[in-house]
C-alpha atoms as a PDB file:
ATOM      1  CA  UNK A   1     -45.274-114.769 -36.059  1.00  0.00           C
ATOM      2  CA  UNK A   2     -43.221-114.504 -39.017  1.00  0.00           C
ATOM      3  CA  UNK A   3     -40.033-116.462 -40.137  1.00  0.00           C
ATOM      4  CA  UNK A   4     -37.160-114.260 -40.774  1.00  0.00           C
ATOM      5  CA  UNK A   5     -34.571-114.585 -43.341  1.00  0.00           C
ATOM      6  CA  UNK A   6     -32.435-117.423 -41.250  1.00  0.00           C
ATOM      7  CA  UNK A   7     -35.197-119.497 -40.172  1.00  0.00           C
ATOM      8  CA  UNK A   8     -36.005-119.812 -43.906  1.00  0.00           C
ATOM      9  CA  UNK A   9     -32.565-120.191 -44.423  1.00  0.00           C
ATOM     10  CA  UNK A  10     -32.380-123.025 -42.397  1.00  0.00           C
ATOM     11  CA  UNK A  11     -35.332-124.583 -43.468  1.00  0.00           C
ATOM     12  CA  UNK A  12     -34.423-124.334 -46.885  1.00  0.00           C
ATOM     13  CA  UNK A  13     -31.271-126.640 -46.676  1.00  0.00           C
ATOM     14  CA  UNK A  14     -33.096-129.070 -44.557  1.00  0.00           C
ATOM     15  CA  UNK A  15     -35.305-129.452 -47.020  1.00  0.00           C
ATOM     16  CA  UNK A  16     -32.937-129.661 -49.982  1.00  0.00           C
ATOM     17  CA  UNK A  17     -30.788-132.216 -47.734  1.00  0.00           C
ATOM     18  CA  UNK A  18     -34.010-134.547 -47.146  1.00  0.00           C
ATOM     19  CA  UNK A  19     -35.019-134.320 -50.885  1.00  0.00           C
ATOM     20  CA  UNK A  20     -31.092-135.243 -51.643  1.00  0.00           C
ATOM     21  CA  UNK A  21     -31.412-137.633 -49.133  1.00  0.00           C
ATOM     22  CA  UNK A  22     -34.184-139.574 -51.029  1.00  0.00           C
ATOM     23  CA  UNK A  23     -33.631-139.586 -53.859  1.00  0.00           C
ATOM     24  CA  UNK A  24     -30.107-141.334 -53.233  1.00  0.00           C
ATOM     25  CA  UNK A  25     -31.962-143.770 -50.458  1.00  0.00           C
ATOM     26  CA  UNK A  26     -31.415-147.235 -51.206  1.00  0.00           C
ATOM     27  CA  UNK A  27     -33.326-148.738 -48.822  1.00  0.00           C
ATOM     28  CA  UNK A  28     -36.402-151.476 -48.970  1.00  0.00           C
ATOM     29  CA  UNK A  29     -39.081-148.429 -48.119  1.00  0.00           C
ATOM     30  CA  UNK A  30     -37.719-145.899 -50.395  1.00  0.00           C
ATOM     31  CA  UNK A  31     -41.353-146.154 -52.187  1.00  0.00           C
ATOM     32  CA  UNK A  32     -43.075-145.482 -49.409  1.00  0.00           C
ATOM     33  CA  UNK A  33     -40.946-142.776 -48.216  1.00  0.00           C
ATOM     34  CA  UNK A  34     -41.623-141.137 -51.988  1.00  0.00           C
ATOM     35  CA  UNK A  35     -44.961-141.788 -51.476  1.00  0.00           C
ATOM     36  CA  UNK A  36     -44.953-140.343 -47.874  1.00  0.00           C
ATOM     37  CA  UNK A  37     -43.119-137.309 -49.243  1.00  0.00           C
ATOM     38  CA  UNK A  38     -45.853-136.178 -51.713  1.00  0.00           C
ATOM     39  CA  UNK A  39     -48.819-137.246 -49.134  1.00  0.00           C
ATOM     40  CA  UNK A  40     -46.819-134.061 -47.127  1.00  0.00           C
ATOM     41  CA  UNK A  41     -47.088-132.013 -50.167  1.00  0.00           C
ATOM     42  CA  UNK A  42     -50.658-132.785 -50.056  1.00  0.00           C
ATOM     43  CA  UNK A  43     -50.691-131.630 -46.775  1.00  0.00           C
ATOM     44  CA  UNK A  44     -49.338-128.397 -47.180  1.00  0.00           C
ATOM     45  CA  UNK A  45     -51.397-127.591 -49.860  1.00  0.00           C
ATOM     46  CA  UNK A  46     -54.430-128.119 -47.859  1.00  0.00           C
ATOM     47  CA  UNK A  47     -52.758-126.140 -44.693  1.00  0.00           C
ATOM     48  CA  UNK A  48     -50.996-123.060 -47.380  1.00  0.00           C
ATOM     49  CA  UNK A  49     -53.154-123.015 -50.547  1.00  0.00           C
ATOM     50  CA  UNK A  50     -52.033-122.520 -53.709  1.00  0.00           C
ATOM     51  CA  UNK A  51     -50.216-119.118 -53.355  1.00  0.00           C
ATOM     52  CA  UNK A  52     -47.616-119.107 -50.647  1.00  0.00           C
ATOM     53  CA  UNK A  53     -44.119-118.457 -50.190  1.00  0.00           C
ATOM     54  CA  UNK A  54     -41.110-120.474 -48.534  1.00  0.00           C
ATOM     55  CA  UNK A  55     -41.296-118.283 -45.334  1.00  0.00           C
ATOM     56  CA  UNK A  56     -45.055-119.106 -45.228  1.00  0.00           C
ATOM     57  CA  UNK A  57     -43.378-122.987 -45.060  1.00  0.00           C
ATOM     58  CA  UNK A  58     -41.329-122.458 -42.772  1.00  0.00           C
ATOM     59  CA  UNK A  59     -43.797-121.234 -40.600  1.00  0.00           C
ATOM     60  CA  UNK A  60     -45.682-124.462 -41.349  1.00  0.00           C
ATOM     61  CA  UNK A  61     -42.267-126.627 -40.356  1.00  0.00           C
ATOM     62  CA  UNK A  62     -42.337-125.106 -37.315  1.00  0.00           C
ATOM     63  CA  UNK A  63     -45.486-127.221 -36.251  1.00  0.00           C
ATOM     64  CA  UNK A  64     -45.009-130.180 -38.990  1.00  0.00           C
ATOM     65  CA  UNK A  65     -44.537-132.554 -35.781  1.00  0.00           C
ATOM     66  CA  UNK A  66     -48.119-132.122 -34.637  1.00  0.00           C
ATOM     67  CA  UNK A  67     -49.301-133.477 -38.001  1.00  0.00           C
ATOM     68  CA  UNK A  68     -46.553-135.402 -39.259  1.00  0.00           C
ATOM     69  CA  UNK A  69     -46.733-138.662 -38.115  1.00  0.00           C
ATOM     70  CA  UNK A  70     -50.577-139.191 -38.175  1.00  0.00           C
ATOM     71  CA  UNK A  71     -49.700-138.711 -42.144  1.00  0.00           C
ATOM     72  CA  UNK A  72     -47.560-140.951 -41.899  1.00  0.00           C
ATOM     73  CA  UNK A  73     -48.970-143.977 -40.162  1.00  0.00           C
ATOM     74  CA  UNK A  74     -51.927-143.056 -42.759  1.00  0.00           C
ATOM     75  CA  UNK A  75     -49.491-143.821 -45.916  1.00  0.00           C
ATOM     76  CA  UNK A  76     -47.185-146.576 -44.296  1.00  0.00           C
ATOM     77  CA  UNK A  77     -48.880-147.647 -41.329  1.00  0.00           C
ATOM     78  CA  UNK A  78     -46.824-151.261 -41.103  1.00  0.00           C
ATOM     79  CA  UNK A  79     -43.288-149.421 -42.062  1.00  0.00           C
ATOM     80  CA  UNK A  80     -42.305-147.046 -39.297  1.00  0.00           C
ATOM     81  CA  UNK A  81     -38.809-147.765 -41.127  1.00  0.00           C
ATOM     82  CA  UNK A  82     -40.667-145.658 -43.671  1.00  0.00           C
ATOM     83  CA  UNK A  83     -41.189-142.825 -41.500  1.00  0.00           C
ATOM     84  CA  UNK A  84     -37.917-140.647 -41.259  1.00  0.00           C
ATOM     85  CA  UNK A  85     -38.812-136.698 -41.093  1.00  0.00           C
ATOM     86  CA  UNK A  86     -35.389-135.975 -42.337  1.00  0.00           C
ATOM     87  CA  UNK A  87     -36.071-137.718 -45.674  1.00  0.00           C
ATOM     88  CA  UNK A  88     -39.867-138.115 -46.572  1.00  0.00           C
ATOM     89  CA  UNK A  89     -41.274-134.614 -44.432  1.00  0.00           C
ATOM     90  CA  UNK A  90     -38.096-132.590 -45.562  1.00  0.00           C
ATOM     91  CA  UNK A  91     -38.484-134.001 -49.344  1.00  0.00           C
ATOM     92  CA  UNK A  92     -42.005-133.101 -49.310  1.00  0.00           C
ATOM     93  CA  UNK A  93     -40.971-129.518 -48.144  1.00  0.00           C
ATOM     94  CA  UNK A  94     -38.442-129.083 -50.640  1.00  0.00           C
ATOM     95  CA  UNK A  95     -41.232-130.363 -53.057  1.00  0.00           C
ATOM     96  CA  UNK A  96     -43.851-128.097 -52.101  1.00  0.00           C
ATOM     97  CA  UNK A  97     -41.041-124.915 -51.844  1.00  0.00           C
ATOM     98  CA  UNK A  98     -40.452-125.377 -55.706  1.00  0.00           C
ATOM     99  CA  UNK A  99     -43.984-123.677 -55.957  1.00  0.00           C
ATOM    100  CA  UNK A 100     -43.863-120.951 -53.678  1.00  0.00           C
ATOM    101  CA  UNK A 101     -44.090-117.680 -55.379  1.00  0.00           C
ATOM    102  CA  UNK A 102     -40.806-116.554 -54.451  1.00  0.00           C
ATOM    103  CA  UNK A 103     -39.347-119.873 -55.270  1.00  0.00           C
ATOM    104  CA  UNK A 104     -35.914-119.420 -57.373  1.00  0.00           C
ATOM    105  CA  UNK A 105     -36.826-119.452 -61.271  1.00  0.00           C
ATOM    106  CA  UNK A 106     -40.315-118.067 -60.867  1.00  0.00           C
ATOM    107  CA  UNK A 107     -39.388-114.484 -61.502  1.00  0.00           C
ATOM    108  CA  UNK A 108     -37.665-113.888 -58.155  1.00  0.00           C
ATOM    109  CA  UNK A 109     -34.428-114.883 -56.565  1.00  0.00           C
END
């Protein structure tokens, strides 16, 4: 199934949000959530390729909680603290969206 034009919409500024989120977090496991962040990128690379676009994201953020968290104990498995979707999964999103072909600034807006 596809993801229309809101769903992507919607994804979008979660993503945007959790990468905002980050990079203004304070906290004691802001490394790890960094690090966390890009191990999602790696992720998605391995689950999208190389050439995809944000809707083909969004379609992979629809089932990000059935592989989320195993990531996650994988990168930071003593800091659950770490763990927070809405800053290290949405960063890594808004990460990985940056390189979709239909990404703003890559010849399409």
């Amino acid at each position: 199934m596809s993801a229309d034009a809101s769903e992507v919409q919607a994804a979008r500024f979660s993503w945007e949000e959790g990468l905002r989120r980050l990079e203004s977090d304070r906290s004691p496991v802001r490394g790890l959530r960094n690090e966390l962040s890009f191990a999602v990128v790696d992720e998605l690379r391995r689950q999208v390729g190389v050439t995809f676009t944000v809707a083909d994201l969004a379609r992979a953020y629809r089932t990000a909680s059935t592989w989320y968290f195993d990531v996650a104990a994988r990168v930071a498995p003593a800091e659950t603290d770490a763990w927070d979707p809405a800053l290290a999964l949405d960063a890594g999103f808004a990460r990985m969206a940056r390189m979709a072909t239909d990404a703003p600034g890559r010849g399409r807006d």
